[in-house]
PDB file of N, CA and C in Angstrom:
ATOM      1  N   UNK A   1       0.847  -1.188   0.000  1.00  0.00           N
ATOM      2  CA  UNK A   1       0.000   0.000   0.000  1.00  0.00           C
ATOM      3  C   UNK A   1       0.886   1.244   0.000  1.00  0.00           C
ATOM      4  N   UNK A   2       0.686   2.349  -0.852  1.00  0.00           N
ATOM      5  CA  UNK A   2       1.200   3.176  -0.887  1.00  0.00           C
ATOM      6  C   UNK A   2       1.122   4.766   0.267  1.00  0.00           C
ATOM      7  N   UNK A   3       1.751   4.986   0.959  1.00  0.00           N
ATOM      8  CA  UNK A   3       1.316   6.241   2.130  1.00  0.00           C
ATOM      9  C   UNK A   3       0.208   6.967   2.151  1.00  0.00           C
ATOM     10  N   UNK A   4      -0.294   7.263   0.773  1.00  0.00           N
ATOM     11  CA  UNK A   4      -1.046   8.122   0.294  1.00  0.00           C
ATOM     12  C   UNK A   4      -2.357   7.550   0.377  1.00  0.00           C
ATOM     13  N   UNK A   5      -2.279   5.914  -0.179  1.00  0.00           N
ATOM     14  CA  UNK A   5      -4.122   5.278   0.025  1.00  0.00           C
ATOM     15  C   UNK A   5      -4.270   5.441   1.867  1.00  0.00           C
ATOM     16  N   UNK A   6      -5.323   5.655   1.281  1.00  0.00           N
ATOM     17  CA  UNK A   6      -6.129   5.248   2.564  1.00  0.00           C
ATOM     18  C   UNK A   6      -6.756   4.478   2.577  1.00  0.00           C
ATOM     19  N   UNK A   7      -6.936   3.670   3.819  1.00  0.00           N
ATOM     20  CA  UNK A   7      -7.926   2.139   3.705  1.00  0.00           C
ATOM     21  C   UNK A   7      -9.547   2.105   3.362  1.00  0.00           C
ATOM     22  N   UNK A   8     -10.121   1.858   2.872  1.00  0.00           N
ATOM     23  CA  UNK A   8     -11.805   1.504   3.297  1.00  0.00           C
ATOM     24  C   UNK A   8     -12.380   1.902   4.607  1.00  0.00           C
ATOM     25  N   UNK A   9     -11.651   1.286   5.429  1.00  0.00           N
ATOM     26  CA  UNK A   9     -12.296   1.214   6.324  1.00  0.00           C
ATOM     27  C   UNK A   9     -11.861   2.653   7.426  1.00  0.00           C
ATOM     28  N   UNK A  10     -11.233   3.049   7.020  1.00  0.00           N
ATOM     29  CA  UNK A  10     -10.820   4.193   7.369  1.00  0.00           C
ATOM     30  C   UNK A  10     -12.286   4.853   7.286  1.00  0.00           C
ATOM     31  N   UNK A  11     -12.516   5.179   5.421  1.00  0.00           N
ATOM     32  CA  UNK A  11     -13.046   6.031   5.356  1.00  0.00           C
ATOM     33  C   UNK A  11     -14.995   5.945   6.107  1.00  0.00           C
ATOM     34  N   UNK A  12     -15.016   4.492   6.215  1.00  0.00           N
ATOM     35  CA  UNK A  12     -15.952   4.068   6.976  1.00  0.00           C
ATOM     36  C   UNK A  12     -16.268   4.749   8.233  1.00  0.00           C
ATOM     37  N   UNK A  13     -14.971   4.861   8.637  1.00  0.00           N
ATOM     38  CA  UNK A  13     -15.061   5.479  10.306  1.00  0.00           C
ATOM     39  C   UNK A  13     -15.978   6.772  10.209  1.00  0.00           C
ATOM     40  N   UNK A  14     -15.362   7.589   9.299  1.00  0.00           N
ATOM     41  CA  UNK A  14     -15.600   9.117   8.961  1.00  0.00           C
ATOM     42  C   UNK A  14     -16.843   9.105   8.153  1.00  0.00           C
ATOM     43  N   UNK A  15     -17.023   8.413   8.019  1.00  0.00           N
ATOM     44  CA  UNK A  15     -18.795   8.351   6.939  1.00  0.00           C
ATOM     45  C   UNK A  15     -19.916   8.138   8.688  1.00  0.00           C
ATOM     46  N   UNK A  16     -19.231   7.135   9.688  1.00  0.00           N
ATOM     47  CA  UNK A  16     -19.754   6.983  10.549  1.00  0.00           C
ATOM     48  C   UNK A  16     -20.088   8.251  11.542  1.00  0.00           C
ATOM     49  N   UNK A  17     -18.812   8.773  11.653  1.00  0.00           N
ATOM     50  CA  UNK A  17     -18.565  10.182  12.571  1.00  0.00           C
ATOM     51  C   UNK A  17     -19.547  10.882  12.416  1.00  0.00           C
ATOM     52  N   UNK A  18     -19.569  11.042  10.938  1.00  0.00           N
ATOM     53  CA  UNK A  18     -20.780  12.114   9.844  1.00  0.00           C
ATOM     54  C   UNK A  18     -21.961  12.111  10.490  1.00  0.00           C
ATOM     55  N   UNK A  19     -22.614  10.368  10.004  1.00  0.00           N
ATOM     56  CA  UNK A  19     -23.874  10.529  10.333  1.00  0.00           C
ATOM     57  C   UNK A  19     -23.856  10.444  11.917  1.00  0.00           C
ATOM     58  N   UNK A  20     -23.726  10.324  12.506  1.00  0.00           N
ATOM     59  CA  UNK A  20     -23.966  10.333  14.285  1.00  0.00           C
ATOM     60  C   UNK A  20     -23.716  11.537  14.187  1.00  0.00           C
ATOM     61  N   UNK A  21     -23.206  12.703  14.006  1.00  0.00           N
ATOM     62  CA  UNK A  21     -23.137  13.777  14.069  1.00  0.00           C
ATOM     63  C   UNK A  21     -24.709  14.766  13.527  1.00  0.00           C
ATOM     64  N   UNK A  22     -24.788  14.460  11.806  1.00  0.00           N
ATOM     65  CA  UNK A  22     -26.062  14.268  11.208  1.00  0.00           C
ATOM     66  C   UNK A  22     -27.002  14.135  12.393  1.00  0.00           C
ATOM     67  N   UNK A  23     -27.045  12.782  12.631  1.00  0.00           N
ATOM     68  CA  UNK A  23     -28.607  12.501  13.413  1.00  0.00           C
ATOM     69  C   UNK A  23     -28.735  12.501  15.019  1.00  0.00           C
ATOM     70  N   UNK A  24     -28.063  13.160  15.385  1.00  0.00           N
ATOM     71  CA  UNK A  24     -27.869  14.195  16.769  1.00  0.00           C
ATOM     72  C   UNK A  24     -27.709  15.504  16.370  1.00  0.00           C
ATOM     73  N   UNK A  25     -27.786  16.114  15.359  1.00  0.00           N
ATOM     74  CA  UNK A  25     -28.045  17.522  14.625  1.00  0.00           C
ATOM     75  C   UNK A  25     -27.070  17.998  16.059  1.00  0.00           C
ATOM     76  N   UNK A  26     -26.103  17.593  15.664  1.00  0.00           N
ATOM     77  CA  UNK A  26     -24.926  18.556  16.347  1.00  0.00           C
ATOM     78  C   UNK A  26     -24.145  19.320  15.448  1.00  0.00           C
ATOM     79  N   UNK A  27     -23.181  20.173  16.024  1.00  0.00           N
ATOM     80  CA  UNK A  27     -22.129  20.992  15.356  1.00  0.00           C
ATOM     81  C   UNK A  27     -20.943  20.536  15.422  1.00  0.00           C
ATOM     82  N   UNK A  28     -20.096  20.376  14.038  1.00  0.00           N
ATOM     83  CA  UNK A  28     -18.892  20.125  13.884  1.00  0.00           C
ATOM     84  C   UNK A  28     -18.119  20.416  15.150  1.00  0.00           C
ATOM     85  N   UNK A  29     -18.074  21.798  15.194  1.00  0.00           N
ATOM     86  CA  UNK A  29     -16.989  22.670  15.524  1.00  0.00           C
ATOM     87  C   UNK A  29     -17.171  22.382  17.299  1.00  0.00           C
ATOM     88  N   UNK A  30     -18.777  21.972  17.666  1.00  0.00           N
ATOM     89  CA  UNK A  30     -18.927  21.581  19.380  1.00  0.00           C
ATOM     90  C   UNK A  30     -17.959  20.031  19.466  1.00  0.00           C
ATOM     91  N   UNK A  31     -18.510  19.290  18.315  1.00  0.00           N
ATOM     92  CA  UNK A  31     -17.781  17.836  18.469  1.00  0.00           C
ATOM     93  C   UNK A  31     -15.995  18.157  18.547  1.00  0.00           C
ATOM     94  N   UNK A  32     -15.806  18.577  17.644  1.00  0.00           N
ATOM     95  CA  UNK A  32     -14.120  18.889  17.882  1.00  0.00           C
ATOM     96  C   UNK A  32     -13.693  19.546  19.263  1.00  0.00           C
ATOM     97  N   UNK A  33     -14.162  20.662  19.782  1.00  0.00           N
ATOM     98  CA  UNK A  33     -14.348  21.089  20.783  1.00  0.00           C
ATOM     99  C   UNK A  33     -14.357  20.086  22.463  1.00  0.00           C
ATOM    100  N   UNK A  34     -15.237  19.642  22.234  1.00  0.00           N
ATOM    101  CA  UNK A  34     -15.362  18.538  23.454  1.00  0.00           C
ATOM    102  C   UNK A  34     -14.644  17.174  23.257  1.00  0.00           C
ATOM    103  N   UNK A  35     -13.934  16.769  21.650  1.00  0.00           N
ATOM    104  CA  UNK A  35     -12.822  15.956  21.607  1.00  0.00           C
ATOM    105  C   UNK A  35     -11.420  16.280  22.093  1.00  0.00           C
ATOM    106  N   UNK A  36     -11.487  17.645  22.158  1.00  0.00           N
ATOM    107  CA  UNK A  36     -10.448  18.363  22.529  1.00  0.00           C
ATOM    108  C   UNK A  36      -9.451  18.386  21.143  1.00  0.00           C
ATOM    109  N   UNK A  37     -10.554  18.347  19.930  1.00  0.00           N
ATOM    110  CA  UNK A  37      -9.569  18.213  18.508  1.00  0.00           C
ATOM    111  C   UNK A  37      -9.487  19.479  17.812  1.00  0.00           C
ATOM    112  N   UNK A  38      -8.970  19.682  16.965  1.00  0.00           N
ATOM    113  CA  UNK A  38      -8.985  20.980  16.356  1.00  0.00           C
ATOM    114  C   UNK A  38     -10.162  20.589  14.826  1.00  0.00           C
ATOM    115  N   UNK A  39     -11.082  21.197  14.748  1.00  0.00           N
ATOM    116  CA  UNK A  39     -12.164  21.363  13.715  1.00  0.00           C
ATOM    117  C   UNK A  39     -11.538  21.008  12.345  1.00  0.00           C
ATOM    118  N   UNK A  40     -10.600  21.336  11.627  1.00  0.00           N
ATOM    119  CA  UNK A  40     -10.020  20.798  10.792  1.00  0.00           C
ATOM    120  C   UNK A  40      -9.640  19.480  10.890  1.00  0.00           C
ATOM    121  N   UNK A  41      -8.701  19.036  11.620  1.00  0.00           N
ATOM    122  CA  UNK A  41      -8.460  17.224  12.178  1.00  0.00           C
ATOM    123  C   UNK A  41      -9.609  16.708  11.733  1.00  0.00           C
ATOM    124  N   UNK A  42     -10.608  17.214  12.878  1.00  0.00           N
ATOM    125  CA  UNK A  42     -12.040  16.576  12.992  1.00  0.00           C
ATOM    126  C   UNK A  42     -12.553  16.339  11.531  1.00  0.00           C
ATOM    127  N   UNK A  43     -12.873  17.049  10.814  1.00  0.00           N
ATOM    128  CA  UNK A  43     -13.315  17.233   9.390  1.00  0.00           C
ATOM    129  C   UNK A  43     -12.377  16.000   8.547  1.00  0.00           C
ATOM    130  N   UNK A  44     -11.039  16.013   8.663  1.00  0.00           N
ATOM    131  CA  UNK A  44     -10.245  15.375   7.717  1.00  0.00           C
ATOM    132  C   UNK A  44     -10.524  13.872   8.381  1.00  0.00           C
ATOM    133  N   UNK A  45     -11.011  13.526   9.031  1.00  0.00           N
ATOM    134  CA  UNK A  45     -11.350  12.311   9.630  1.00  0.00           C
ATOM    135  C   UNK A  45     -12.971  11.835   9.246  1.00  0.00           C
ATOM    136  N   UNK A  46     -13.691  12.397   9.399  1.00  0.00           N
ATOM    137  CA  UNK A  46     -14.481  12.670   9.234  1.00  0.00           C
ATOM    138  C   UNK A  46     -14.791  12.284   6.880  1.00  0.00           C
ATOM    139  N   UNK A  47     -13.635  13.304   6.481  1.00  0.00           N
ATOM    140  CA  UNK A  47     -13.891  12.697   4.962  1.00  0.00           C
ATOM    141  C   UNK A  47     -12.759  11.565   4.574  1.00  0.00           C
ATOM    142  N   UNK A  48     -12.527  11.030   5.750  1.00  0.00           N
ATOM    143  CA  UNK A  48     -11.585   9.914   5.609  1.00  0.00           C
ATOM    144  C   UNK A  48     -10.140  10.258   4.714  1.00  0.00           C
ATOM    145  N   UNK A  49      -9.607  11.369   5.260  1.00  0.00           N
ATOM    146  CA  UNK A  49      -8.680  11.448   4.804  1.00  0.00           C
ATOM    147  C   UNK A  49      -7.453  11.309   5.478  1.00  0.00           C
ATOM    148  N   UNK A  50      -7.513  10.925   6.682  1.00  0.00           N
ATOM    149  CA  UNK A  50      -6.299  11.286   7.528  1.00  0.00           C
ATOM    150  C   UNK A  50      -6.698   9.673   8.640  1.00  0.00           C
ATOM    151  N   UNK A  51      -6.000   9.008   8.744  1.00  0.00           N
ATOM    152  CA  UNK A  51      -6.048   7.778   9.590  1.00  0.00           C
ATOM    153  C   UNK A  51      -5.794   8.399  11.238  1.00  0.00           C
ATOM    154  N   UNK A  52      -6.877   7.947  12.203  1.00  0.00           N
ATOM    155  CA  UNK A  52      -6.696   8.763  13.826  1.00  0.00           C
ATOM    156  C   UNK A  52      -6.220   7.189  14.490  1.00  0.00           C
ATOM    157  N   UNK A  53      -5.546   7.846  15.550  1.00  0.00           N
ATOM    158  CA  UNK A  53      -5.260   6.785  16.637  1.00  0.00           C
ATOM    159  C   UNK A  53      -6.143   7.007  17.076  1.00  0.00           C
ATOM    160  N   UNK A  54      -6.306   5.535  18.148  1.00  0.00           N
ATOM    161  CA  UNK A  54      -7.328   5.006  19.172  1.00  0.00           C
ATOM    162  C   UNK A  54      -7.701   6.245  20.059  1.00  0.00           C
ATOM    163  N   UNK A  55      -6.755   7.012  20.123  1.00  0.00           N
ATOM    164  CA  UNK A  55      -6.547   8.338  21.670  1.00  0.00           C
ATOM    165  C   UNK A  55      -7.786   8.874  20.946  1.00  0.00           C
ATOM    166  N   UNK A  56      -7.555   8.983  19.492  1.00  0.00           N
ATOM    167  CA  UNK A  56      -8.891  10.102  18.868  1.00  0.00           C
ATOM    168  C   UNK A  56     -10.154   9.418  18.887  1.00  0.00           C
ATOM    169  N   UNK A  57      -9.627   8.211  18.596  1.00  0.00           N
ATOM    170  CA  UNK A  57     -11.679   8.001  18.941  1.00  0.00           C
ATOM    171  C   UNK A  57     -12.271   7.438  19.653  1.00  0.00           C
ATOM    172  N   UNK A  58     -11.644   7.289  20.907  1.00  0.00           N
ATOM    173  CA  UNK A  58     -12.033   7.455  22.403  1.00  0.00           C
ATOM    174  C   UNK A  58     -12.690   8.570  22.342  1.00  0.00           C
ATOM    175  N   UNK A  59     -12.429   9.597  21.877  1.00  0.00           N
ATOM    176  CA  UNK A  59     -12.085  11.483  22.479  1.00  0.00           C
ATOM    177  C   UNK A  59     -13.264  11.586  21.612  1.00  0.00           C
ATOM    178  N   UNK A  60     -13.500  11.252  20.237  1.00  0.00           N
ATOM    179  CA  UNK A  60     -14.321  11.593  19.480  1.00  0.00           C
ATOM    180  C   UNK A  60     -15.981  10.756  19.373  1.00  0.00           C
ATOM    181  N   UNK A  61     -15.328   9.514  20.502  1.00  0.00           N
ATOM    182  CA  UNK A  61     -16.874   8.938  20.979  1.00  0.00           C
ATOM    183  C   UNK A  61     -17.370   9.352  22.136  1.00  0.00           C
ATOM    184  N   UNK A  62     -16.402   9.883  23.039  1.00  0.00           N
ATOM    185  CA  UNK A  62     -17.548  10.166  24.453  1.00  0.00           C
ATOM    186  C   UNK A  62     -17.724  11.680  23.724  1.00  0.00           C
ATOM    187  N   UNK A  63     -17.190  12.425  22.932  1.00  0.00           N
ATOM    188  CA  UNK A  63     -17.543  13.646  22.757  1.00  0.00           C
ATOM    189  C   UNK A  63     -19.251  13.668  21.985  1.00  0.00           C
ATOM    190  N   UNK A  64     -19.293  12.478  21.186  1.00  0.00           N
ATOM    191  CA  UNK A  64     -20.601  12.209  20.209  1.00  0.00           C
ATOM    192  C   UNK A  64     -21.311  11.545  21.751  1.00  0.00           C
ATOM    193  N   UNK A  65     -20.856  10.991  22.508  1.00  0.00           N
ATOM    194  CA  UNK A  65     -22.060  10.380  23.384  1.00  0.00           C
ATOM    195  C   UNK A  65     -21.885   8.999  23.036  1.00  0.00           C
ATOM    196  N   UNK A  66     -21.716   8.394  21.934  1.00  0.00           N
ATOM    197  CA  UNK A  66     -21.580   6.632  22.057  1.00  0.00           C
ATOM    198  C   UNK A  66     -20.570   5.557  22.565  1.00  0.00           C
ATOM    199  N   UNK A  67     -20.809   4.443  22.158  1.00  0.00           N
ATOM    200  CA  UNK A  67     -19.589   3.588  22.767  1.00  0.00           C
ATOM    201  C   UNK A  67     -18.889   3.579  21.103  1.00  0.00           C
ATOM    202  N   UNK A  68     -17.660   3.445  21.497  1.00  0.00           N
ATOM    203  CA  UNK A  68     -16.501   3.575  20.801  1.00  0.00           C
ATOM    204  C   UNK A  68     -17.143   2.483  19.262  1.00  0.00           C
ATOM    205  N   UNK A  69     -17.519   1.454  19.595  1.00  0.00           N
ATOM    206  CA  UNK A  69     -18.026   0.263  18.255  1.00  0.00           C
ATOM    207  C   UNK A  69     -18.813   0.865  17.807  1.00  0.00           C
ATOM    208  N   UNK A  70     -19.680   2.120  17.703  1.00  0.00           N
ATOM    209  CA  UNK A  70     -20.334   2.997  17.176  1.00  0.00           C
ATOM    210  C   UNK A  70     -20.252   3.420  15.844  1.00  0.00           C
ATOM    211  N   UNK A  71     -18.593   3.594  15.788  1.00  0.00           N
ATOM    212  CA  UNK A  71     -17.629   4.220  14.671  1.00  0.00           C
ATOM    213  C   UNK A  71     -17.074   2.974  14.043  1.00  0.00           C
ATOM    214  N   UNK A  72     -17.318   2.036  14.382  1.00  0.00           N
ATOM    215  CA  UNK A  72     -16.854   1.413  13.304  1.00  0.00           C
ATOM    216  C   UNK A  72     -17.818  -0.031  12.812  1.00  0.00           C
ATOM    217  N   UNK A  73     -19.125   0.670  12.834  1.00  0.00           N
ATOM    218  CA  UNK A  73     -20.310  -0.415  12.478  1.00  0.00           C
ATOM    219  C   UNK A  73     -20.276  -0.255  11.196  1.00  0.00           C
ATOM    220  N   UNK A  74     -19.726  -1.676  10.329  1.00  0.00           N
ATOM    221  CA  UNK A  74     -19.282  -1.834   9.174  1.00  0.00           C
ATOM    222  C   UNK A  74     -17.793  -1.304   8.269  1.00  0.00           C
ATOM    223  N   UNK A  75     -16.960  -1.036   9.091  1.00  0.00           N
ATOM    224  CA  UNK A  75     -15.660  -0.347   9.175  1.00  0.00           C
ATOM    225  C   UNK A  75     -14.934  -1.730   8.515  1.00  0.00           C
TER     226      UNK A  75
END
């Protein structure tokens, strides 16, 4: 694999992030915020562009409210 692909299932995560975000009609910029992430990060994860460690989506599931397997239902 070359540095540059990114996996599937990556982008799974961030399709996931989306909609839980979507259907809790929350705000980007609160979710990054209470991940303690910076809104950009958040976003590039989010369009599956950037692969997060575990630290981030710990941070980025209690910030959404779910359990962590949340983000990766069908990942």
């Amino acid at each position: 694999m070359r540095k540059t692909e990114i996996p599937e299932s990556v982008k799974n995560v961030g399709i996931n992030i989306k909609k839980i975000i979507e259907d809790k009609n929350l705000k980007v910029r609160h979710v990054a915020h209470d991940a303690d992430l910076d809104i950009e990060a958040l976003r590039r994860y989010m369009l599956g562009k950037q692969i997060m460690g575990i630290d981030k989506c710990i941070r980025i599931a209690k910030a959404l409210n779910v359990e962590i397997s949340a983000l990766f239902v069908g990942a």
